[in-house]
N, C-alpha and C. Protein backbone atom coordinates (compact mmCIF):
# COMPACT_ATOMS: atom_id res chain seq x y z
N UNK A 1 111.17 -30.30 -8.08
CA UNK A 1 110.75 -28.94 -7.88
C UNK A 1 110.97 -28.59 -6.42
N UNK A 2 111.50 -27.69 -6.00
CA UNK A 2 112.09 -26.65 -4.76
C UNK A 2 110.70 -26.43 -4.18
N UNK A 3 110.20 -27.28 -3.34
CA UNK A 3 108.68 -26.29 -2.57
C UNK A 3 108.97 -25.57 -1.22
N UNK A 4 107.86 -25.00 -0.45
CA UNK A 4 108.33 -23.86 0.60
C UNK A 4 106.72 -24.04 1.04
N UNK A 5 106.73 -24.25 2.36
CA UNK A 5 105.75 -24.09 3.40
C UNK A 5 105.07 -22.59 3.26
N UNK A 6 104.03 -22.30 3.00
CA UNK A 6 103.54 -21.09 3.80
C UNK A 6 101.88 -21.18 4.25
N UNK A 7 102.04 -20.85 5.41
CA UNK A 7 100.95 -21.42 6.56
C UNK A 7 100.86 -22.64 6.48
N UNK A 8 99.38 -23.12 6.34
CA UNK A 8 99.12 -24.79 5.99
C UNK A 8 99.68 -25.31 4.80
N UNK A 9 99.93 -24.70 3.26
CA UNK A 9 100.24 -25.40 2.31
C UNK A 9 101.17 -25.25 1.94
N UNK A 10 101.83 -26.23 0.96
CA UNK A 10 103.03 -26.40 0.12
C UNK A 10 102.82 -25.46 -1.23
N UNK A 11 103.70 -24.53 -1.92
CA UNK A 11 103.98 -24.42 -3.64
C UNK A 11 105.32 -24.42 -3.28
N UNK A 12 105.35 -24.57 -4.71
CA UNK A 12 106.32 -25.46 -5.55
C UNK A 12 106.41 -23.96 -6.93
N UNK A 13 108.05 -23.62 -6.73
CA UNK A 13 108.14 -22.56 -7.96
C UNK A 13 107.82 -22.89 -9.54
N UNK A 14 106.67 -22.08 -9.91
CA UNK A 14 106.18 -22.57 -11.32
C UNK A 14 106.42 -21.15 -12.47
N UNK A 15 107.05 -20.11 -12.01
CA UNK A 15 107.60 -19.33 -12.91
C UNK A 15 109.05 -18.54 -12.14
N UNK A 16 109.87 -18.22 -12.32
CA UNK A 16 111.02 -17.87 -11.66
C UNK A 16 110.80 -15.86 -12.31
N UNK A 17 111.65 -15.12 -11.14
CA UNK A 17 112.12 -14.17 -11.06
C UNK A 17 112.02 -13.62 -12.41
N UNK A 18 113.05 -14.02 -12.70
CA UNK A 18 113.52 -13.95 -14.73
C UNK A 18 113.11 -13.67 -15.93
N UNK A 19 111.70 -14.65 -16.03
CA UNK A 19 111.35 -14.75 -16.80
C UNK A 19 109.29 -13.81 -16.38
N UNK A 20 109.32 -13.22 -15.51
CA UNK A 20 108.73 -12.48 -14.72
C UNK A 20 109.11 -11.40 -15.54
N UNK A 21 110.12 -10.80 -14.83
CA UNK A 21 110.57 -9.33 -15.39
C UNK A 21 110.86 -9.37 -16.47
N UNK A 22 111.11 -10.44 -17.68
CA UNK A 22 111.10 -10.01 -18.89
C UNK A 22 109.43 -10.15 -19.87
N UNK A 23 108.74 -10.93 -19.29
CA UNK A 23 107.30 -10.33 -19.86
C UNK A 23 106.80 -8.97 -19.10
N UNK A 24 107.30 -8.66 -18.39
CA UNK A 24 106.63 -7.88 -17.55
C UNK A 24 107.60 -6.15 -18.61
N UNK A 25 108.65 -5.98 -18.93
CA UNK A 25 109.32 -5.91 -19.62
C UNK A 25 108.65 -5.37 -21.01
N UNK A 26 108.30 -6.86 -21.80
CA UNK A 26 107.93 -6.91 -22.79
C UNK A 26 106.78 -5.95 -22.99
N UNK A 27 105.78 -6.19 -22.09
CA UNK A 27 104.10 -5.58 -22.25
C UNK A 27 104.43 -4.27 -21.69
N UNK A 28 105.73 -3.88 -20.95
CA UNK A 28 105.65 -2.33 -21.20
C UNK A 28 105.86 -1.63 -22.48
N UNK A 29 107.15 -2.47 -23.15
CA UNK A 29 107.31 -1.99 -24.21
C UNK A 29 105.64 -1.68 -25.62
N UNK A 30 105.14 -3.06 -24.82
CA UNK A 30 103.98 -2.93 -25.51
C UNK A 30 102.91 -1.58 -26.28
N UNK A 31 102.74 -1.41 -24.75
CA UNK A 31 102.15 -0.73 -24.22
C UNK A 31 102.46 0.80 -24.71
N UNK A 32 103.78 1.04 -24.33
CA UNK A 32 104.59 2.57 -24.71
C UNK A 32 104.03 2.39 -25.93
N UNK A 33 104.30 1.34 -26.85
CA UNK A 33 104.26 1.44 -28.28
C UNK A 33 102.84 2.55 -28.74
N UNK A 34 101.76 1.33 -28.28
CA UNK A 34 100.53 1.32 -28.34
C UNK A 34 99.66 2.31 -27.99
N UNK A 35 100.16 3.02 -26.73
CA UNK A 35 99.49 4.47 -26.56
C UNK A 35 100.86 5.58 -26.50
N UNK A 36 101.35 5.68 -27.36
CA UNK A 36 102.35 6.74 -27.69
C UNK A 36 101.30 8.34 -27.65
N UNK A 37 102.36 8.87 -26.94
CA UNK A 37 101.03 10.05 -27.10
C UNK A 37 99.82 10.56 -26.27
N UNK A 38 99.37 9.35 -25.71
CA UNK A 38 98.17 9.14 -25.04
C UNK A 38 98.44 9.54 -23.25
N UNK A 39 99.92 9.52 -22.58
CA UNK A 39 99.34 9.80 -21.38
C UNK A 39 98.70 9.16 -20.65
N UNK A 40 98.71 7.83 -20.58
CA UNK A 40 97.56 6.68 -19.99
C UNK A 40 97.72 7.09 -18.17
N UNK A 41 96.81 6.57 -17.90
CA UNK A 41 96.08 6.61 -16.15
C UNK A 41 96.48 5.02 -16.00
N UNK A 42 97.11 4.61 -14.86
CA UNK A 42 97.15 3.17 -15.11
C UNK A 42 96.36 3.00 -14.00
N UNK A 43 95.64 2.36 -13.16
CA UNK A 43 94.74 2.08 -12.31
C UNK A 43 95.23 0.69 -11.39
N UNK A 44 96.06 0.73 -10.23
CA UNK A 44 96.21 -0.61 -10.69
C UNK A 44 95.31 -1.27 -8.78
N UNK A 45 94.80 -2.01 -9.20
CA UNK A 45 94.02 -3.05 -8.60
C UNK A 45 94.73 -3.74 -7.08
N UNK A 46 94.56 -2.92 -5.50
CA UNK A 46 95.22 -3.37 -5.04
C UNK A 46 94.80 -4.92 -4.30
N UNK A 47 95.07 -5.49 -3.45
CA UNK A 47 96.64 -5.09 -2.94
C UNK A 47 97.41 -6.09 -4.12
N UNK A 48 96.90 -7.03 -5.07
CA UNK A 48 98.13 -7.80 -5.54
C UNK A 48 98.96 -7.93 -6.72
N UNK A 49 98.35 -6.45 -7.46
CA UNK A 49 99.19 -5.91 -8.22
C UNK A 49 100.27 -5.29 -8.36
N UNK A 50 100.40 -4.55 -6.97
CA UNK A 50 101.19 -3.32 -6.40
C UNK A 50 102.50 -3.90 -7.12
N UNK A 51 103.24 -5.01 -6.60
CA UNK A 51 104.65 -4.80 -7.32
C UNK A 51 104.38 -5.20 -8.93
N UNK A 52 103.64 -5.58 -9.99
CA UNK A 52 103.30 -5.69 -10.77
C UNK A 52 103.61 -4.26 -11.56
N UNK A 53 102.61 -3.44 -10.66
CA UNK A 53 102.89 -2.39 -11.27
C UNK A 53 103.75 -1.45 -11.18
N UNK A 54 104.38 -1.81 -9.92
CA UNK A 54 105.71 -0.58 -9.71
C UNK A 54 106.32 -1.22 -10.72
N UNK A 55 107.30 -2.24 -11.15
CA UNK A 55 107.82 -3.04 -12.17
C UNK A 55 107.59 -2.44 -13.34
N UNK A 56 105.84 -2.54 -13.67
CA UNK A 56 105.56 -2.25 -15.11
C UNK A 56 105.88 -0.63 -15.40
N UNK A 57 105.62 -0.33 -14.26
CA UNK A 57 105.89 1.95 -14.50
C UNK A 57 107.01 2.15 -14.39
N UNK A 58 108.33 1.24 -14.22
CA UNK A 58 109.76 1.43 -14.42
C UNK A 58 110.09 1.40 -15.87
N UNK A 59 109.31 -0.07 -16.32
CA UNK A 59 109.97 -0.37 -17.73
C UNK A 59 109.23 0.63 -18.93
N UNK A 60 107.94 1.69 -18.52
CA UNK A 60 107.06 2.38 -19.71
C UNK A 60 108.52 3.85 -19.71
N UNK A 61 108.15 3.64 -21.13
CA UNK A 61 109.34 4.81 -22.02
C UNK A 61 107.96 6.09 -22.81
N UNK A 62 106.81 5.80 -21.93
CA UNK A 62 106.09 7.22 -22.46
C UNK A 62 105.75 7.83 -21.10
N UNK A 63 105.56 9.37 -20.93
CA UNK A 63 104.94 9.86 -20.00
C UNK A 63 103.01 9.62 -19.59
N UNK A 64 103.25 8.96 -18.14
CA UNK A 64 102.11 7.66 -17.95
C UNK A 64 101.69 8.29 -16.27
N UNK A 65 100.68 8.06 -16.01
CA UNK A 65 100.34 8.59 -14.21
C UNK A 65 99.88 7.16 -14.05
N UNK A 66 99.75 6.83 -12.28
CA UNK A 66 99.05 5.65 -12.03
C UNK A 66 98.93 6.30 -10.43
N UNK A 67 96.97 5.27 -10.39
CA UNK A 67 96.64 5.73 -8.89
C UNK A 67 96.63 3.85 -8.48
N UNK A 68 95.34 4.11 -7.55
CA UNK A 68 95.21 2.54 -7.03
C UNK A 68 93.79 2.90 -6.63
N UNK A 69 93.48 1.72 -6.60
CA UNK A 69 91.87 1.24 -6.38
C UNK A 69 91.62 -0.27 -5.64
N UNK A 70 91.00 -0.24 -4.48
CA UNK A 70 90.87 -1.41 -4.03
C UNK A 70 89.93 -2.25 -3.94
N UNK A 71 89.89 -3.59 -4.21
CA UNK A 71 88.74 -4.45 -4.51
C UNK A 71 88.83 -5.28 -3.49
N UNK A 72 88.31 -6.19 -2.80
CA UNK A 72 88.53 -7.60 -2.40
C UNK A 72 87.42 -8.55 -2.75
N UNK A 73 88.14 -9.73 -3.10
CA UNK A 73 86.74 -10.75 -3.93
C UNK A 73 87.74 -11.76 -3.21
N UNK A 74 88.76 -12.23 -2.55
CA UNK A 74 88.87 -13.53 -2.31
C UNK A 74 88.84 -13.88 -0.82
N UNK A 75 89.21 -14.88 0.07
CA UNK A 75 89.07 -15.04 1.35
C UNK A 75 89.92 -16.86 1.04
N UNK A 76 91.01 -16.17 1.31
CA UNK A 76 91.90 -17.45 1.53
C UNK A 76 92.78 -18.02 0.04
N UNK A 77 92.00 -19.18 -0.22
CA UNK A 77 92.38 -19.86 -1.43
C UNK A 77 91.13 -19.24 -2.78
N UNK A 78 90.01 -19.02 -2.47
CA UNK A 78 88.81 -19.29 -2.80
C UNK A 78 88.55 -18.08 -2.98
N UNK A 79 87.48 -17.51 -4.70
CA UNK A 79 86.90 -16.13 -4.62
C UNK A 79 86.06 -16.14 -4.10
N UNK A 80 85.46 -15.62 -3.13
CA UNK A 80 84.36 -15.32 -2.72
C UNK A 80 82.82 -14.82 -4.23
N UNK A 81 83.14 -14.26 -4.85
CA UNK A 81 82.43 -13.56 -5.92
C UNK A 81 81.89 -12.71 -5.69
N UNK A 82 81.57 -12.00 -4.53
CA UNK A 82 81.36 -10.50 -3.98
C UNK A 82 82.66 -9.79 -3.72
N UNK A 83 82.71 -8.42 -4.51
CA UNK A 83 83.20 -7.48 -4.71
C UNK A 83 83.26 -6.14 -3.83
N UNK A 84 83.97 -6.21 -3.21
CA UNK A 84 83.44 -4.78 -2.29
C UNK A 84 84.82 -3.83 -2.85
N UNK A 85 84.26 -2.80 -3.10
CA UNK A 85 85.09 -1.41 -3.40
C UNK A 85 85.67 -0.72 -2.01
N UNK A 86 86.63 -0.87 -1.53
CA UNK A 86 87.65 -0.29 -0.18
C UNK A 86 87.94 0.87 -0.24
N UNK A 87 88.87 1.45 -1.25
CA UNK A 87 89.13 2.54 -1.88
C UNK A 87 88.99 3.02 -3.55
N UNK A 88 88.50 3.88 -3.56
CA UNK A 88 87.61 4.48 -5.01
C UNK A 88 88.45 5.07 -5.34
N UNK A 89 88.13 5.79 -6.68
CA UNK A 89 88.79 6.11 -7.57
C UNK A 89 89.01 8.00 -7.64
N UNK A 90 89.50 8.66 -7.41
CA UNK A 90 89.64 9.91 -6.95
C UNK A 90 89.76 11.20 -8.05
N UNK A 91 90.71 10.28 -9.28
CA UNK A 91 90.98 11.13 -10.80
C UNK A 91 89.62 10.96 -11.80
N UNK A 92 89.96 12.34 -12.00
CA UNK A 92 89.16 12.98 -13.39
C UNK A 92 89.21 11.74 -14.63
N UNK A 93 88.44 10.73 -15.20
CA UNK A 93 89.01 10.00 -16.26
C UNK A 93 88.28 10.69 -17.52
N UNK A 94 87.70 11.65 -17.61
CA UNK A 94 87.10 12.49 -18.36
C UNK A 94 87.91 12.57 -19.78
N UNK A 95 88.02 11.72 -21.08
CA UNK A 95 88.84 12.13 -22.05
C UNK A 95 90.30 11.25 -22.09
N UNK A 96 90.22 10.20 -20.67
CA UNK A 96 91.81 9.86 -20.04
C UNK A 96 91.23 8.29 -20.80
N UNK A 97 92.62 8.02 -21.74
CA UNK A 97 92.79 6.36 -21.35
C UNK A 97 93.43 6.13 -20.55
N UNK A 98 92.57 4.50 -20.00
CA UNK A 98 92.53 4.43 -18.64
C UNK A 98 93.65 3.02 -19.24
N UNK A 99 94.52 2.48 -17.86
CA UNK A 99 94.70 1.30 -18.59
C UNK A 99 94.44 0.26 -16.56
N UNK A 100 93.75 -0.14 -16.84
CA UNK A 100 93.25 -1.44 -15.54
C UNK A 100 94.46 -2.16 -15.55
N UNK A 101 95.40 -2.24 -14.00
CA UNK A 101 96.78 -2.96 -14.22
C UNK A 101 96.04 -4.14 -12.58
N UNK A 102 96.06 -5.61 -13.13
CA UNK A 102 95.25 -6.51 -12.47
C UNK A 102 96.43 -7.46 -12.15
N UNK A 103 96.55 -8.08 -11.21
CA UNK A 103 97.64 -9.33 -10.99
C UNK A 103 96.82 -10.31 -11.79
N UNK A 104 95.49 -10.82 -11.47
CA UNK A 104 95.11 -11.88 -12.00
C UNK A 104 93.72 -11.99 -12.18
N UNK A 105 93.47 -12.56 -13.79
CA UNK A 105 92.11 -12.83 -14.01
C UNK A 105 91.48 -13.93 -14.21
N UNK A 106 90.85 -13.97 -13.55
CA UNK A 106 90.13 -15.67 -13.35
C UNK A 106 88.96 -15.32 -14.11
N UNK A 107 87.47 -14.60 -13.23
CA UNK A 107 86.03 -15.15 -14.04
C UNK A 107 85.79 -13.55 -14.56
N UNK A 108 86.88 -12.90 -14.43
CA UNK A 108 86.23 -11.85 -14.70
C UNK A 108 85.69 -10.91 -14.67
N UNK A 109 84.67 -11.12 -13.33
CA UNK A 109 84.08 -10.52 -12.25
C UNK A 109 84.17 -8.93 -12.32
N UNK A 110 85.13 -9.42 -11.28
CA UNK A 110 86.37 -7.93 -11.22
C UNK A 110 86.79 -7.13 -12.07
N UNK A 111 87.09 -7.64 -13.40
CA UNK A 111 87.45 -6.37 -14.08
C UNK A 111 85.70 -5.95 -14.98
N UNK A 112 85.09 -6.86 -15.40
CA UNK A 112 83.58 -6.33 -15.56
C UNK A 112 83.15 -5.18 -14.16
N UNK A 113 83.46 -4.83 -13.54
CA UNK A 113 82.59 -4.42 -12.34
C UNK A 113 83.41 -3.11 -12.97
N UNK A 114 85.05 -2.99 -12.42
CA UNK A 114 85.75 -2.37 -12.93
C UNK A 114 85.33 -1.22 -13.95
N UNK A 115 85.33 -2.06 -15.19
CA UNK A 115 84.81 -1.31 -16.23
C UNK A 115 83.13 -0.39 -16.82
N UNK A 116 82.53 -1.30 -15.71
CA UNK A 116 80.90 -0.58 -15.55
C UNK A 116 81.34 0.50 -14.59
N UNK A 117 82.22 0.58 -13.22
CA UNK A 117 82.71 2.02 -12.91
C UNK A 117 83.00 3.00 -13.76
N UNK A 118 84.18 2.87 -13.96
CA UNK A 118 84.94 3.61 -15.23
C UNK A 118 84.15 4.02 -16.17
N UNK A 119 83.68 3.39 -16.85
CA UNK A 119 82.39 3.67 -17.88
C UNK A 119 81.40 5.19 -17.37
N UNK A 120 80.97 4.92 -16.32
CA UNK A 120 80.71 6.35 -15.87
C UNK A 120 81.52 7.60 -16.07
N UNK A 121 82.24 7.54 -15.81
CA UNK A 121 83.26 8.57 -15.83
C UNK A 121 84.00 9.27 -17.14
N UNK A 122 83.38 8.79 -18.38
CA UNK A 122 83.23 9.27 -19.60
C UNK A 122 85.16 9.21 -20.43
N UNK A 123 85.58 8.09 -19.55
CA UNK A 123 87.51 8.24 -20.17
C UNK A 123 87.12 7.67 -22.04
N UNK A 124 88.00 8.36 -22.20
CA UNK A 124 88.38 7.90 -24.17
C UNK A 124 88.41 6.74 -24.06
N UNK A 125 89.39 5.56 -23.58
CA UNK A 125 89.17 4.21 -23.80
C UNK A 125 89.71 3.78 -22.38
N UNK A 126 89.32 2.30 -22.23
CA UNK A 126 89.91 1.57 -21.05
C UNK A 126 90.38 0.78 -21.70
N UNK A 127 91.79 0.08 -20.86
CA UNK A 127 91.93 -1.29 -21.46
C UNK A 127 92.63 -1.96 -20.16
N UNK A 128 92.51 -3.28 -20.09
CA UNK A 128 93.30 -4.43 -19.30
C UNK A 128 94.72 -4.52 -19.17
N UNK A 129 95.24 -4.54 -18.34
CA UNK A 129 96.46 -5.15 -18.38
C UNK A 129 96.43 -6.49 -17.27
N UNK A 130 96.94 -7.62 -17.46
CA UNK A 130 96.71 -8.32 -16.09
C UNK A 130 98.87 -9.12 -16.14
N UNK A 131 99.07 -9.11 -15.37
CA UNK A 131 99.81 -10.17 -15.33
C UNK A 131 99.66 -11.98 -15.81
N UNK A 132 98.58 -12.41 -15.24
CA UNK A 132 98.19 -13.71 -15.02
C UNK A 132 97.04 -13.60 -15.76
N UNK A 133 96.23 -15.10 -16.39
CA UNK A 133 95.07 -14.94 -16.80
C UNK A 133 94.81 -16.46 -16.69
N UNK A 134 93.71 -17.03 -16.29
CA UNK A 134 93.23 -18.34 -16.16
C UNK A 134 92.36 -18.38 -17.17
N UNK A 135 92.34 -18.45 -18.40
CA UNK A 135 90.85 -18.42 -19.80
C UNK A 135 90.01 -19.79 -19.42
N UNK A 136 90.49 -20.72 -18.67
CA UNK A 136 89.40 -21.66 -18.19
C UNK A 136 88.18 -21.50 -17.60
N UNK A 137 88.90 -20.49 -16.52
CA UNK A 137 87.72 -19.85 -15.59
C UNK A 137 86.85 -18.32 -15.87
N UNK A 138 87.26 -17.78 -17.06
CA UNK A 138 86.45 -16.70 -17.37
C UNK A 138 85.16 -17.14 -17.72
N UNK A 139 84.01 -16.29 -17.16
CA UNK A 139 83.25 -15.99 -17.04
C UNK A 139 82.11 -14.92 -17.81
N UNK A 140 83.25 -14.05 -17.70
CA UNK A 140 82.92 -12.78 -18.48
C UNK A 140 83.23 -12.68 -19.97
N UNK A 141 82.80 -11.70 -20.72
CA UNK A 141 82.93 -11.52 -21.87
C UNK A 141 83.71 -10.02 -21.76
N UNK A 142 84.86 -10.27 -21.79
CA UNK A 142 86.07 -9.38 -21.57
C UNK A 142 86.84 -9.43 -22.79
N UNK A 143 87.22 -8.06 -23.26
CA UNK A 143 88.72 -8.16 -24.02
C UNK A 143 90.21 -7.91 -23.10
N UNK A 144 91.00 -8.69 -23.01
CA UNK A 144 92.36 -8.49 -22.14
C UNK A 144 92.93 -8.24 -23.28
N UNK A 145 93.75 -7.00 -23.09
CA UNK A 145 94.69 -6.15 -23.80
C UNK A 145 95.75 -6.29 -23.92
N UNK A 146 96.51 -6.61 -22.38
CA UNK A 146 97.80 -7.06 -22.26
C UNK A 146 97.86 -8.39 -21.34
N UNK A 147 98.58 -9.14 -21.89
CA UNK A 147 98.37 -10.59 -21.03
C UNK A 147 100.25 -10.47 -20.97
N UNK A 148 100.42 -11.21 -19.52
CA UNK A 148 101.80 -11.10 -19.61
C UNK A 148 101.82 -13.22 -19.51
N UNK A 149 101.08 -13.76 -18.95
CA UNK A 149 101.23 -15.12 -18.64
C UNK A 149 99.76 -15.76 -18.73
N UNK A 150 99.55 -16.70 -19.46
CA UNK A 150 98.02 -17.46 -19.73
C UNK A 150 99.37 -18.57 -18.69
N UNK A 151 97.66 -18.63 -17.64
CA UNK A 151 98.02 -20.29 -16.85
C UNK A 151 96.91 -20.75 -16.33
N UNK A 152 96.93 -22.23 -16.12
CA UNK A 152 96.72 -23.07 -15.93
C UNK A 152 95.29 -23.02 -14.73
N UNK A 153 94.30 -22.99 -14.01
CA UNK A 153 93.65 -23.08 -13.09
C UNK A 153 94.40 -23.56 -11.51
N UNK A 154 95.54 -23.18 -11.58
CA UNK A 154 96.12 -23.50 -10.16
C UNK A 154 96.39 -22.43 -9.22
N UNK A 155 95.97 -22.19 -7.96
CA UNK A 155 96.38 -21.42 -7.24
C UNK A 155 97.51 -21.03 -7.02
N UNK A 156 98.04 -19.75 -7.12
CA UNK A 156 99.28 -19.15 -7.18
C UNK A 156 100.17 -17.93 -6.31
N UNK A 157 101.05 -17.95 -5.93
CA UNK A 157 101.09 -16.64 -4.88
C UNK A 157 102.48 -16.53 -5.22
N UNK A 158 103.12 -15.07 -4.86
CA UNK A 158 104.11 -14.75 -4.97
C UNK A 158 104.22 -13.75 -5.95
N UNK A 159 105.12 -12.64 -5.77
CA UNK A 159 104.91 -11.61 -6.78
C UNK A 159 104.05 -10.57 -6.57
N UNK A 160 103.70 -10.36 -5.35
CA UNK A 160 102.62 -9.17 -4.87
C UNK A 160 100.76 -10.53 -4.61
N UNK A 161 101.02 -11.81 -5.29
CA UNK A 161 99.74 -12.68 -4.71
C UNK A 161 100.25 -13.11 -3.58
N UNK A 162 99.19 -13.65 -2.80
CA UNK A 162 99.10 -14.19 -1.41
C UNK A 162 98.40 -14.97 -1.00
N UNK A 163 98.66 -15.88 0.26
CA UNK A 163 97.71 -16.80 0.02
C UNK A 163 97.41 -16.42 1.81
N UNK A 164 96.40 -15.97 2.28
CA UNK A 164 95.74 -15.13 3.41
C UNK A 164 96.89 -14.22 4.01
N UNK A 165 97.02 -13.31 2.96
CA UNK A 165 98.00 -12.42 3.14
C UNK A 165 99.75 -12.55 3.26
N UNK A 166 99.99 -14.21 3.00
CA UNK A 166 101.23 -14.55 3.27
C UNK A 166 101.79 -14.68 1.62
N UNK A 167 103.09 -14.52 1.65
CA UNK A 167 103.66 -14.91 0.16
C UNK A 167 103.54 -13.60 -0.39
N UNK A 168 103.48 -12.70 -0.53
CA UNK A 168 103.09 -11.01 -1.18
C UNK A 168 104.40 -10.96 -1.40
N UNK A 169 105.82 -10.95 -0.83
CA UNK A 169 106.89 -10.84 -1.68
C UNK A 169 107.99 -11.55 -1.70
N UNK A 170 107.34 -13.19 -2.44
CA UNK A 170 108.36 -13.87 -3.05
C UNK A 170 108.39 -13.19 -4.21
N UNK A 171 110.02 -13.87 -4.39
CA UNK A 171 110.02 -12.88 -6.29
C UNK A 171 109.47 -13.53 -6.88
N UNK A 172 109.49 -15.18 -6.79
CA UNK A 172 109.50 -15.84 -8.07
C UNK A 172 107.62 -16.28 -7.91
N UNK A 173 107.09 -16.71 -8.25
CA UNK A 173 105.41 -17.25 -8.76
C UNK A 173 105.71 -18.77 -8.39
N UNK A 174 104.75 -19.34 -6.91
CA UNK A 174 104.83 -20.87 -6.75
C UNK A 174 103.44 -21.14 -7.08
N UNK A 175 103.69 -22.21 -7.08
CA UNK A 175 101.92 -23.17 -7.16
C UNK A 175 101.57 -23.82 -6.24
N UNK A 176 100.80 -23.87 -5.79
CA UNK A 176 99.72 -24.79 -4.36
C UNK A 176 100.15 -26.42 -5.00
N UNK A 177 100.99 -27.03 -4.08
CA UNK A 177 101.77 -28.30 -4.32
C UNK A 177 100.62 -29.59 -3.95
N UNK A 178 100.53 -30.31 -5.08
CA UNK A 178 99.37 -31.50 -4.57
C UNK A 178 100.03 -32.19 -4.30
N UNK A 179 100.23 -32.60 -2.77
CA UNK A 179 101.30 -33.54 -1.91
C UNK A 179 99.90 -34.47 -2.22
């Protein structure tokens, strides 16, 4: 396996470019299918969704809006598990399905908090989208809607993740290398 220094640690590429943009791909098509009609709000979760979702709003074949909303829960390698809201949510979700576009779900946390927001705001339905999903480490009692990759409990960056802000745009997805 090809690894690459960034800051103190080693990953090692554990999903390539390729096979990225064709789930990523896939769950648009999904998606178009699924809310045909509907007009969805996509919401997407910054900062390490951002190319996630520019990607995913190329490949949707229905007419779709998307804002951004900012969370931070991690500090380094490690979630912290406090949630602080940076930037809020500005649109009417009054009647709007919403669709939550997440790089990655670990315990849950985050998109529970998420959805007790939203919930206020009286939208027709919410639903998940995440790229990544760790089901080891959930926490929460969540339905994920769109899963593009179930993995493993390993730290991961690349693809809009980072590991203290470094790695945000490799294409391909490495893993934290156990030298």
């Amino acid at each position: 396996m090809s690894t690459i220094q960034v800051r103190d640690k080693r990953f090692g590429v554990s999903i390539p470019e390729a096979e990225i943009k064709r789930r990523v791909k896939a769950l648009a098509e999904r998606i178009s299918k699924d809310l045909e009609g509907k007009n969805p709000l996509f919401l997407s979760v910054l900062n390490g969704s951002f190319i996630f979702t520019a990607d995913l709003m190329r490949e949707m074949t229905i007419p779709c809006e998307v804002s951004f909303v900012k969370l931070a829960s991690y500090e380094g390698t490690t979630s912290t598990g406090k949630i602080k809201e940076v930037i809020g949510i500005n649109e009417d979700l009054a009647g709007r399905t919403v669709v939550i576009v997440e790089d990655i779900v670990e315990s849950g946390t985050t998109m529970k908090r998420m959805i007790e927001q939203l919930g206020t705001r009286n939208p027709e339905s919410v639903r998940i989208c995440t790229l990544f999903f760790k089901p080891e480490k959930l926490k929460e009692d969540l339905k994920l809607d769109y899963v593009a990759f179930e993995i493993p409990n390993d730290f991961i960056l690349g693809y809009g993740l980072d590991y203290d802000q470094a790695g945000r745009g490799l294409k391909d997805v490495y893993t934290l290398a156990n030298d």
